[in-house]
Protein backbone atom coordinates (compact mmCIF):
# COMPACT_ATOMS: atom_id res chain seq x y z
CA UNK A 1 -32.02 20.34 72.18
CA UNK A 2 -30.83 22.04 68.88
CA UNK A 3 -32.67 20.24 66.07
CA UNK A 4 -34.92 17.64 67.85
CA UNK A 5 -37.48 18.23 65.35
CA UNK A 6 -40.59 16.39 65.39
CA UNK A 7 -40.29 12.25 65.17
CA UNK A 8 -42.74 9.75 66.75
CA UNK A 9 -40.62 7.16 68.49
CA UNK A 10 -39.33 4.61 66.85
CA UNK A 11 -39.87 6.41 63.54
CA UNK A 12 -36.59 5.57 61.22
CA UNK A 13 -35.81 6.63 58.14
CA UNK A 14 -33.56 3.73 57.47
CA UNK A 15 -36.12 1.37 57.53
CA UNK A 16 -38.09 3.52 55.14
CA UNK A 17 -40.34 5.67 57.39
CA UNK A 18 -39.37 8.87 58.92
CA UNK A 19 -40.21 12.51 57.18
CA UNK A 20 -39.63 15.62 60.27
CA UNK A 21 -39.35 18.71 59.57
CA UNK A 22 -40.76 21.26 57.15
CA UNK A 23 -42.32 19.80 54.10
CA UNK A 24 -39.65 19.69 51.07
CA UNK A 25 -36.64 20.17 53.84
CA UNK A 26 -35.13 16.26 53.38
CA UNK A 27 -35.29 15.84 57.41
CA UNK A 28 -35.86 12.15 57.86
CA UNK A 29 -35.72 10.72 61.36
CA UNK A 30 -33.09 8.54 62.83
CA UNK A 31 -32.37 6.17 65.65
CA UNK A 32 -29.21 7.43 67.60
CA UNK A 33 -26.86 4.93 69.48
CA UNK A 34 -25.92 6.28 72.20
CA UNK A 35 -28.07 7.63 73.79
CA UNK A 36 -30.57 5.59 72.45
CA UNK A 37 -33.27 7.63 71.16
CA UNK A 38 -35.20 8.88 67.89
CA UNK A 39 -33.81 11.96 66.34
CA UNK A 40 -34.25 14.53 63.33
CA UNK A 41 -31.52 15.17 60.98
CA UNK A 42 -30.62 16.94 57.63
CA UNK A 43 -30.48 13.49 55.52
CA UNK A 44 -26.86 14.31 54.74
CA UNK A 45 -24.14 12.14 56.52
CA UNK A 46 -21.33 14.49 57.70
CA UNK A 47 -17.98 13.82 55.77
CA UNK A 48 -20.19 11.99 53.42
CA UNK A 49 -18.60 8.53 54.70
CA UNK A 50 -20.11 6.25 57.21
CA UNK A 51 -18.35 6.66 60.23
CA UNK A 52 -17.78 4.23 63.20
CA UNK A 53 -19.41 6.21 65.54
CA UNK A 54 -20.30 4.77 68.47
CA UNK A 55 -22.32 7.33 70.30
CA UNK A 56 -23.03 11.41 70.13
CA UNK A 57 -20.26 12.01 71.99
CA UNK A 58 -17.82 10.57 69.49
CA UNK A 59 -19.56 12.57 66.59
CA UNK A 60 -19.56 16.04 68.81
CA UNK A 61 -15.75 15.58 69.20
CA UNK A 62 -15.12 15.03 65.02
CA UNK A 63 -17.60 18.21 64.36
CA UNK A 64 -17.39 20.50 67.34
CA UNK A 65 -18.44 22.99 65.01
CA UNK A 66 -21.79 21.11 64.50
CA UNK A 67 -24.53 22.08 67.28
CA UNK A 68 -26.62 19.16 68.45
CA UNK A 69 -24.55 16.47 65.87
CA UNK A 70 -25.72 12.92 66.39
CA UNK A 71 -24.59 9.40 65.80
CA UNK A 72 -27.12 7.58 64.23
CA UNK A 73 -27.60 4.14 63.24
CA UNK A 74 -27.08 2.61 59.95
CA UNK A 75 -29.36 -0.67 59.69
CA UNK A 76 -32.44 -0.60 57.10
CA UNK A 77 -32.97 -0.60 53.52
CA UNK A 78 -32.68 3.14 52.83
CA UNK A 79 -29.22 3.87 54.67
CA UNK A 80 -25.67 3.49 52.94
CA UNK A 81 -24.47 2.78 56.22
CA UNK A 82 -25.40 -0.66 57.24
CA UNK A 83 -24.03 -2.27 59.72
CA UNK A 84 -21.87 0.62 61.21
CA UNK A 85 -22.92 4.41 62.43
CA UNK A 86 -22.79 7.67 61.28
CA UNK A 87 -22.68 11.55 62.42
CA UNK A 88 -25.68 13.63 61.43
CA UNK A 89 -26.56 16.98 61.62
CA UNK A 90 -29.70 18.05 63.31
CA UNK A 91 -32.26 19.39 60.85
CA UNK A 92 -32.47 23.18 61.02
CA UNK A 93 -36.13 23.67 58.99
């Protein structure tokens, strides 16, 4: 899959644990919805806004220009997004 990236499971970067990725890139791991699953991403929330996403096919359909584009969770400390998801980016490095 485009952008899996390297995350133990379980490893979220909401909850304040999560680098993937080359060193300096700003991938941070994430827990996806739906599927349920741990996933590397860009640190940059698409449309900058959380989004109600509910799984990745909801965020594949807003950005079908976006290859491997996940919904991931927003609960933890370090995510603006609690409480609701939002589409991410697989990271690239």
């Amino acid at each position: 899959m485009t952008g899996q990236g390297t995350c133990g499971d379980g490893a979220n970067a909401c909850a304040g644990a999560g680098s993937c990725g080359v060193t300096g890139s700003g991938c941070q791991c994430f827990q996806t919805k739906d599927p349920a699953r741990t996933r590397c991403g860009d640190n940059i929330i698409l449309g900058n806004v959380c989004s109600p996403c509910l799984g990745d096919a909801e965020c594949a359909a807003k950005y079908p220009g976006v290859a491997g584009v996940f919904c991931a969770t927003g609960g933890g400390v370090n995510c603006p997004c609690a409480g609701s998801g939002f589409c991410m980016a697989p990271c690239r490095s």
